[in-house]
C-alpha atoms as a PDB file:
ATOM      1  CA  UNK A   1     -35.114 -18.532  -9.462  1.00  0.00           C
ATOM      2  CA  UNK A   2     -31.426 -17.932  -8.803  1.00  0.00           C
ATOM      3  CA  UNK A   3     -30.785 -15.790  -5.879  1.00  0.00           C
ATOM      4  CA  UNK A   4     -29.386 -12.166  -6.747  1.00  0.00           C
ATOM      5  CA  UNK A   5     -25.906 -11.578  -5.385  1.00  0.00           C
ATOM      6  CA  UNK A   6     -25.191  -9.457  -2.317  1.00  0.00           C
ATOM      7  CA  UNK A   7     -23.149  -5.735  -3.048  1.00  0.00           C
ATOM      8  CA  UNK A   8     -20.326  -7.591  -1.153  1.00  0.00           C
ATOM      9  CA  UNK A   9     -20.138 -10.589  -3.624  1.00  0.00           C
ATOM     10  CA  UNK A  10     -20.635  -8.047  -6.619  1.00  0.00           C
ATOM     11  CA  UNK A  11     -17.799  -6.309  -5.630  1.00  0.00           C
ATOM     12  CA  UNK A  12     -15.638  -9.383  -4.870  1.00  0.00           C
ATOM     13  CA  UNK A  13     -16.228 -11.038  -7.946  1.00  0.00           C
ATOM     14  CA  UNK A  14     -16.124  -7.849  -9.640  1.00  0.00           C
ATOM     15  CA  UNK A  15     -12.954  -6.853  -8.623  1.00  0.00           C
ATOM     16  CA  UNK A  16     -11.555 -10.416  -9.476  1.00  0.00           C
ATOM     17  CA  UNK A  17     -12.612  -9.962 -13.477  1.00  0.00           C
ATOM     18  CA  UNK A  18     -12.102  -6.414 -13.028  1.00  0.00           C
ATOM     19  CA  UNK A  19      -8.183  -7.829 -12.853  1.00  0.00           C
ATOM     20  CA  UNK A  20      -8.436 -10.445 -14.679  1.00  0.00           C
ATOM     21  CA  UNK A  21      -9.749  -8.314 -17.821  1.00  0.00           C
ATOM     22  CA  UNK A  22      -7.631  -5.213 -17.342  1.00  0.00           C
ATOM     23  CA  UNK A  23      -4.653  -6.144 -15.439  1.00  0.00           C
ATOM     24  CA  UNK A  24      -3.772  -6.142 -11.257  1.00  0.00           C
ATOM     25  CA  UNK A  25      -1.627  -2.732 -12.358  1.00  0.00           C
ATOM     26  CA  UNK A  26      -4.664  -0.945 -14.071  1.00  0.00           C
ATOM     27  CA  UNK A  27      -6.776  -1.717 -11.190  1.00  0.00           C
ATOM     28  CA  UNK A  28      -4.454  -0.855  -8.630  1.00  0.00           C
ATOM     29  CA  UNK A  29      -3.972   2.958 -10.538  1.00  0.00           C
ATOM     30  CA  UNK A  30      -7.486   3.537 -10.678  1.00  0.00           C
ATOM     31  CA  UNK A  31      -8.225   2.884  -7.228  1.00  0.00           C
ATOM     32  CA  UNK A  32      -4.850   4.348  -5.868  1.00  0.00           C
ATOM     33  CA  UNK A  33      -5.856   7.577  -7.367  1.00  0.00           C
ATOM     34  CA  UNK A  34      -9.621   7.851  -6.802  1.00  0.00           C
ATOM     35  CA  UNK A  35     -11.589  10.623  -5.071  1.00  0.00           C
ATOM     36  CA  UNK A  36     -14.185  11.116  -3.334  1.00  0.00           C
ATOM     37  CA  UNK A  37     -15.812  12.770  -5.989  1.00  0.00           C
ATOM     38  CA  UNK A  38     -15.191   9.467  -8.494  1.00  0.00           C
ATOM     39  CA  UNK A  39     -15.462   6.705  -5.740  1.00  0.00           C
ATOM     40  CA  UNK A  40     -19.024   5.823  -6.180  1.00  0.00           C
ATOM     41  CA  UNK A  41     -18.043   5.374 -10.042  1.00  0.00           C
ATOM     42  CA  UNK A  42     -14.950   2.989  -8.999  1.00  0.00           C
ATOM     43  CA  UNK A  43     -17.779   0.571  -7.240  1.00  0.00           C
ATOM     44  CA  UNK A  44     -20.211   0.952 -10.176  1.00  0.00           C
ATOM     45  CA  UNK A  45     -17.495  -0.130 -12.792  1.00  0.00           C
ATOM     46  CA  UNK A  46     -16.754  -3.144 -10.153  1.00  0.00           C
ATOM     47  CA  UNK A  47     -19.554  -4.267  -8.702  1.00  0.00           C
ATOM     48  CA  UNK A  48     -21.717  -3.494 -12.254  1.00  0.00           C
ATOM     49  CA  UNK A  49     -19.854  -3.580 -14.955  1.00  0.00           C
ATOM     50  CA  UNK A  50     -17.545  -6.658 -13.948  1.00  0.00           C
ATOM     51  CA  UNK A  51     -19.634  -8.550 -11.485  1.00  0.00           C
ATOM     52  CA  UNK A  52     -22.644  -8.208 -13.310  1.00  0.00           C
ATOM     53  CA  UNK A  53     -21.717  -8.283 -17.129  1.00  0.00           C
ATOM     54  CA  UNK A  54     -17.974  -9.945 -17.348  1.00  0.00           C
ATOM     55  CA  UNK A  55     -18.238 -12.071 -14.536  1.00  0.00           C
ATOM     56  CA  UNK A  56     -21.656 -14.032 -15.323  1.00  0.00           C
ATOM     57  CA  UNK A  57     -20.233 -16.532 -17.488  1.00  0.00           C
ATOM     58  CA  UNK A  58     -22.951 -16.682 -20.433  1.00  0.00           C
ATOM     59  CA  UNK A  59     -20.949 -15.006 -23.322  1.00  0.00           C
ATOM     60  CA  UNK A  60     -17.367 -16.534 -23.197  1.00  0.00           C
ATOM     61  CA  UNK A  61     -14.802 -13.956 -23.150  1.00  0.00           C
ATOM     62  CA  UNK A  62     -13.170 -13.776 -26.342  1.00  0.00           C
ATOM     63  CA  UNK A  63     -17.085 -13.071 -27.824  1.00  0.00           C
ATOM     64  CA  UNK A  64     -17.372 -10.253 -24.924  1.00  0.00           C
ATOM     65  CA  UNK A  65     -14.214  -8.625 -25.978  1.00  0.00           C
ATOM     66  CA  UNK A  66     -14.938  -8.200 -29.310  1.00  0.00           C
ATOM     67  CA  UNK A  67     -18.645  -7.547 -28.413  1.00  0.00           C
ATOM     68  CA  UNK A  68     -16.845  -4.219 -26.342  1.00  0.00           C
ATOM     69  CA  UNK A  69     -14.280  -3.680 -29.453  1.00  0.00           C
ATOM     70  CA  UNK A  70     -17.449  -2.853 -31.590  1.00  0.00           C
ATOM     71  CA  UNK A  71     -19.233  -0.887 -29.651  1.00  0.00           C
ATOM     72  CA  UNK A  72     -16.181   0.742 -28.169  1.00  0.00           C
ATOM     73  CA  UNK A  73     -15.197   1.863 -31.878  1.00  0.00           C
ATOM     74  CA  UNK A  74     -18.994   2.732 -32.719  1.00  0.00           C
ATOM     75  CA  UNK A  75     -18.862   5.500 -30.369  1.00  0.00           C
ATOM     76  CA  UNK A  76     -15.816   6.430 -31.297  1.00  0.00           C
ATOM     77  CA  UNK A  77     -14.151   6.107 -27.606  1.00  0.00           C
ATOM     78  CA  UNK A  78     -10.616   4.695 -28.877  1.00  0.00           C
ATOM     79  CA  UNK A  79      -8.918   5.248 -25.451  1.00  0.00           C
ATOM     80  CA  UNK A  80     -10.961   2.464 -24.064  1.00  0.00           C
ATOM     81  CA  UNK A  81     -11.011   0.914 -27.330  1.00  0.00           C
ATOM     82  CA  UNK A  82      -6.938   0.266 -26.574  1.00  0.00           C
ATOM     83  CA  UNK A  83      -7.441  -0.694 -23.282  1.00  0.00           C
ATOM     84  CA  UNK A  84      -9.655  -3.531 -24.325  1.00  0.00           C
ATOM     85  CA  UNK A  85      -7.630  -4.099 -27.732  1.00  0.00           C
ATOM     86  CA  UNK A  86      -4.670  -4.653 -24.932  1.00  0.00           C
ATOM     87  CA  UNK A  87      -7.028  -6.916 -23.012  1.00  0.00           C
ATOM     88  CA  UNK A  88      -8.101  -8.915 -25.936  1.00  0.00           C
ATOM     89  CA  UNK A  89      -4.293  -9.908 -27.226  1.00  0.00           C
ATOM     90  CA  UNK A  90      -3.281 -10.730 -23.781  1.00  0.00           C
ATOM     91  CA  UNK A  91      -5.920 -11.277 -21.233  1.00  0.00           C
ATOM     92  CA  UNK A  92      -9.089 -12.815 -23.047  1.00  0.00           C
ATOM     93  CA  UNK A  93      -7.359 -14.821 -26.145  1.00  0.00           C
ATOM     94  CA  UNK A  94      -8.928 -13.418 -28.844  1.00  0.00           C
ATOM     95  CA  UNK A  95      -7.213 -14.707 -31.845  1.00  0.00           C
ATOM     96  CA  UNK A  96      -5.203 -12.272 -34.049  1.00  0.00           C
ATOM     97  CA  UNK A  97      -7.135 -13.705 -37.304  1.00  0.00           C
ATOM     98  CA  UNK A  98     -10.913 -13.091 -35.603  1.00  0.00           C
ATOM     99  CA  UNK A  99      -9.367  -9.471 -34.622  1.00  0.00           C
ATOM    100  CA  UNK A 100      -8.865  -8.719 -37.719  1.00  0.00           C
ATOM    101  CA  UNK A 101     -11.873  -9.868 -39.122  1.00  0.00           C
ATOM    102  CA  UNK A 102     -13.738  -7.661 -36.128  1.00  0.00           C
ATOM    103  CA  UNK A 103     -11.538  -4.317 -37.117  1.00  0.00           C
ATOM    104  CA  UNK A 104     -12.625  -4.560 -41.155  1.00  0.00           C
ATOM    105  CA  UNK A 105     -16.226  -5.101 -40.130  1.00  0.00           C
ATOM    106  CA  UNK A 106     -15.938  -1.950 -37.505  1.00  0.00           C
ATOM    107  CA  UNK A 107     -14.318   0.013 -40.830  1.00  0.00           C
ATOM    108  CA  UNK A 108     -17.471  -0.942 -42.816  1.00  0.00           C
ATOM    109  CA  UNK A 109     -19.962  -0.593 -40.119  1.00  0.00           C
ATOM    110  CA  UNK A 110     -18.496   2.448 -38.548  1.00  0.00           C
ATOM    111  CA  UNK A 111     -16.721   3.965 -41.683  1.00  0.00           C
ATOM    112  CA  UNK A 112     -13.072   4.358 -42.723  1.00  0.00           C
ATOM    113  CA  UNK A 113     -11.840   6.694 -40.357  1.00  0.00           C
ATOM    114  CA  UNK A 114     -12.687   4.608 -37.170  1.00  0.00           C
ATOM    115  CA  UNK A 115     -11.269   1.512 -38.712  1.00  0.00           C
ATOM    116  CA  UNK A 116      -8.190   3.563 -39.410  1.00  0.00           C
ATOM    117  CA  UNK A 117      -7.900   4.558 -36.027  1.00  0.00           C
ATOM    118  CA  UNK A 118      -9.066   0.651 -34.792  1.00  0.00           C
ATOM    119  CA  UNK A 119      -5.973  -0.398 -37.147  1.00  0.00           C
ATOM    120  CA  UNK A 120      -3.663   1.941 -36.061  1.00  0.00           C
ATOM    121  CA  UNK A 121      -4.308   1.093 -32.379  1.00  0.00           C
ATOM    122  CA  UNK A 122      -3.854  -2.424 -33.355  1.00  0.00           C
ATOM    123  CA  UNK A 123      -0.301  -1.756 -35.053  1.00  0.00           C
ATOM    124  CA  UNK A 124       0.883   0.188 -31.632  1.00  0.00           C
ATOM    125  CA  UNK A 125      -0.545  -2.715 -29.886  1.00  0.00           C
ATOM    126  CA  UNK A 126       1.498  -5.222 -31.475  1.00  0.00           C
ATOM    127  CA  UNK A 127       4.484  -3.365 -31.418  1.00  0.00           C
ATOM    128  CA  UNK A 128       4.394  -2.060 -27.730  1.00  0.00           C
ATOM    129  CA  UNK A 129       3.426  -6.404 -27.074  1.00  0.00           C
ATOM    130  CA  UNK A 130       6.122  -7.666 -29.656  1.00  0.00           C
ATOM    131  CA  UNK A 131       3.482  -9.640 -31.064  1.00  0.00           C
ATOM    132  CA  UNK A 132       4.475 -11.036 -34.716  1.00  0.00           C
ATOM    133  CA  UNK A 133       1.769 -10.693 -37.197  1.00  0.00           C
ATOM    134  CA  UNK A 134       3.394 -12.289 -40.334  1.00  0.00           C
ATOM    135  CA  UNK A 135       1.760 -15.723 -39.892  1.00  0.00           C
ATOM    136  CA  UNK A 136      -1.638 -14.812 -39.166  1.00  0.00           C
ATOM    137  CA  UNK A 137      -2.652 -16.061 -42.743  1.00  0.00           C
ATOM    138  CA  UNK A 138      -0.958 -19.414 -42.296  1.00  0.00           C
ATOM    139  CA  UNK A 139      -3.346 -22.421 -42.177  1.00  0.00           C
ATOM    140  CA  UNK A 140      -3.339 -23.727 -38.603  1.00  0.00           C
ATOM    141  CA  UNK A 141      -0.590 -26.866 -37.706  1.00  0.00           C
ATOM    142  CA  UNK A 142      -1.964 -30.088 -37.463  1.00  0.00           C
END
């Protein structure tokens, strides 16, 4: 059996994906501006969320970002739904043909006005990146 990781190495390695996934600027804001109140929560996300989930290795990331997308739109929370949209276009390499594919089964599965919100953070997305979506149809070089 495979020895469970210490609080200090959950935290560690959670704070590295943490990064890694949402960006050193994120992560500096959110812990530059907790409270006491919210502090606990900052470890949770860290040590949990990334050091446990993210940070094991098992699901690649692409598949875990748009594993989150889903479920993100599902419940309808499209504020983190962006943040991990972001993450997925520049941080986990999701490509722009598989996102696509994800936001017209999240329309279906979750209905037509969460996919026109999933699209519409998509569009803002691409324009606030500069990504070019013209040639996402184009057969692959080779």
């Amino acid at each position: 059996m495979t020895p469970q990781p210490t609080q200090a190495e959950l935290a560690e390695r959670g704070e590295k994906m943490r990064r890694m996934i949402t960006t050193d600027a994120y992560v500096d804001h959110m812990l530059a501006t907790r409270t006491p109140f919210d502090s606990e929560w900052q470890d949770f996300l860290t040590e949990q969320l990334f050091g446990r989930t993210w940070a094991r290795g098992i699901i690649d990331h692409p598949t875990l970002s748009m594993i989150n997308l889903a479920m993100l739109a599902g419940r309808g929370c499209m504020e983190e739904f962006e943040i991990h949209f972001r993450a997925a276009l520049t941080r986990t390499g999701v490509p722009l043909i598989q996102l696509r594919e994800l936001l017209l089964h999240i329309a279906m599965y979750c209905g037509a006005p969460i996919g026109r919100d999933a699209f519409k953070i998509a569009r803002k997305c691409f324009a606030d990146l500069n990504i070019d979506v013209s040639e996402i149809d184009l057969p692959p070089q080779t």
